[in-house]
Protein backbone atom coordinates (compact mmCIF):
# COMPACT_ATOMS: atom_id res chain seq x y z
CA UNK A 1 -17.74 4.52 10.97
CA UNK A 2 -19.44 7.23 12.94
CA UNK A 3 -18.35 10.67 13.43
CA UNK A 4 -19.22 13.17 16.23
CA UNK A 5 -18.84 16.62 16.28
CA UNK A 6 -19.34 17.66 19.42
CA UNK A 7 -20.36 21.06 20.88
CA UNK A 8 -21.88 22.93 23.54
CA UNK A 9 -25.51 22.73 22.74
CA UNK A 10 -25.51 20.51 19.94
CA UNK A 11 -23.42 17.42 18.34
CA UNK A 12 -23.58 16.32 14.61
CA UNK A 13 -23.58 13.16 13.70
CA UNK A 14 -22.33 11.45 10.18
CA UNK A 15 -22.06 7.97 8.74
CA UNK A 16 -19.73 6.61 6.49
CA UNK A 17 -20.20 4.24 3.28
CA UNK A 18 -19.31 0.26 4.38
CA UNK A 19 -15.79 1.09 3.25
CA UNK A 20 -15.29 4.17 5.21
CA UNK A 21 -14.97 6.47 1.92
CA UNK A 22 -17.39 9.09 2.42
CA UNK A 23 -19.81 10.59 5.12
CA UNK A 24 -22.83 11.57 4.87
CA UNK A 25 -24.91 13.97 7.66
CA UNK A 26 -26.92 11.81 9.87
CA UNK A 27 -28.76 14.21 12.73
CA UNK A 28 -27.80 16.59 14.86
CA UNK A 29 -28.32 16.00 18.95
CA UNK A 30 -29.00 18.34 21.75
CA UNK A 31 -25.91 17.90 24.43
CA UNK A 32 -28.15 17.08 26.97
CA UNK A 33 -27.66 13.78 30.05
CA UNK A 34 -29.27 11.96 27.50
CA UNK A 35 -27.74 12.22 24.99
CA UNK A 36 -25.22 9.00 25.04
CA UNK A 37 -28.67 7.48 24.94
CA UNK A 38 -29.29 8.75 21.90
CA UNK A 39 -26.00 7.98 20.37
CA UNK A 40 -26.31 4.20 21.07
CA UNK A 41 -29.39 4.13 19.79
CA UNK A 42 -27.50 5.33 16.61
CA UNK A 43 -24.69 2.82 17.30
CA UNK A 44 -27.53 -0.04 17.59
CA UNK A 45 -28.79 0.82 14.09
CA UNK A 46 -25.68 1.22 12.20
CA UNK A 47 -23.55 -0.52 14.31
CA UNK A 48 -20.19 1.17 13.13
CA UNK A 49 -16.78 -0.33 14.12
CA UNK A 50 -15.52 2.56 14.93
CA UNK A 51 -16.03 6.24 16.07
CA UNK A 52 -14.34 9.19 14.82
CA UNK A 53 -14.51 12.35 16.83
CA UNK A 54 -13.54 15.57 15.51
CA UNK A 55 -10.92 17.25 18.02
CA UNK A 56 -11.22 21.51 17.74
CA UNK A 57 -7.35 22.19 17.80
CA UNK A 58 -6.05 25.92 17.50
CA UNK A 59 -4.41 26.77 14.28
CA UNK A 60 -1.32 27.16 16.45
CA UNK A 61 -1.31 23.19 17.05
CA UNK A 62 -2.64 23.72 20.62
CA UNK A 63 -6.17 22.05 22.22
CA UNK A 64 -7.85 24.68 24.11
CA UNK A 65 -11.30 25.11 26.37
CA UNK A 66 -13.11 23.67 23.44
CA UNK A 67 -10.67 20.41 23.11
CA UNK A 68 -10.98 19.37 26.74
CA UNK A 69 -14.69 19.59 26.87
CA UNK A 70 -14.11 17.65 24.09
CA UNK A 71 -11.92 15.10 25.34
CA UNK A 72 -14.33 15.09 28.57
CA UNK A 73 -17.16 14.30 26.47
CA UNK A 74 -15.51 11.27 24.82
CA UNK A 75 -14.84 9.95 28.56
CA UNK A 76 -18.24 10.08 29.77
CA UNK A 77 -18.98 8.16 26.28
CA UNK A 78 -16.72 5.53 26.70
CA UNK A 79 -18.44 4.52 30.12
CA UNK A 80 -21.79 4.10 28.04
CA UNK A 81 -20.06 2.49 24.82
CA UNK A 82 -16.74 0.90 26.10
CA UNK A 83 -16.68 -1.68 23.09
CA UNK A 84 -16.40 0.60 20.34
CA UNK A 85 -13.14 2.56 19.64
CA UNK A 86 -13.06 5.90 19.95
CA UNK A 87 -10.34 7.94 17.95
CA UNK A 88 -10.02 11.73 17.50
CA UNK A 89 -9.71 13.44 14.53
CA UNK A 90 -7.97 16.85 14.25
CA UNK A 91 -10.56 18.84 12.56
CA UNK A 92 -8.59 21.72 11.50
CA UNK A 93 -9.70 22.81 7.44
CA UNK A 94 -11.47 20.00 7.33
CA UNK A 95 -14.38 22.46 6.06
CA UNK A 96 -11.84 24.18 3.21
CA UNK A 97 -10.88 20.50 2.62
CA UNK A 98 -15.06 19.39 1.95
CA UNK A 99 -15.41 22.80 0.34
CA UNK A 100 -12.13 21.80 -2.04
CA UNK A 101 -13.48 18.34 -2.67
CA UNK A 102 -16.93 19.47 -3.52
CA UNK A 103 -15.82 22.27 -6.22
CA UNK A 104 -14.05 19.15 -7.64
CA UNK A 105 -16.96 17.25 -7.76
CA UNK A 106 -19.41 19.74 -9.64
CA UNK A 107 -16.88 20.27 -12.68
């Protein structure tokens, strides 16, 4: 798999082991036009299965501004990458969640 983490000026981009079990930081992208360039180009060398986009949702449950620039993003990517499926991943505590798993690793 490959994950996005897409933002104004920049998107971060992770792979996963062949079994989908953990990420690991690949590069991180300037949003620019050519970027979706830049992400096949990515695709073409790892050629993942699937793509996992993290989704910004409010701590009240809600997507806001940053969600639908989001979800605008993903469309525009789908035109350059239609055979690939593209799923969202609500990335609420998913930092305190690494953070959590880490401190479990180093004891």
């Amino acid at each position: 798999m490959l994950a996005l983490d897409i933002g104004d000026k920049r998107i971060g981009v992770a792979v996963s082991d062949p079994f989908g079990i953990s990420g690991t930081p690949l590069t991180v992208l300037k949003n620019s036009p050519s970027v979706f360039e830049e992400i096949k180009k990515v695709i073409n060398e790892y050629k993942p299965k699937k793509i996992v986009v993290g989704l910004p949702i409010t701590l009240k449950g809600e997507e806001g501004e940053q969600a639908r620039k989001t979800r605008k993003f993903v469309e525009k990517l789908k035109e350059h990458i239609p055979d690939i499926q593209i799923v969202f991943e609500d990335e609420r505590f998913t930092s305190q969640m690494a953070e959590k798993d880490y401190l479990k690793y180093l004891k």
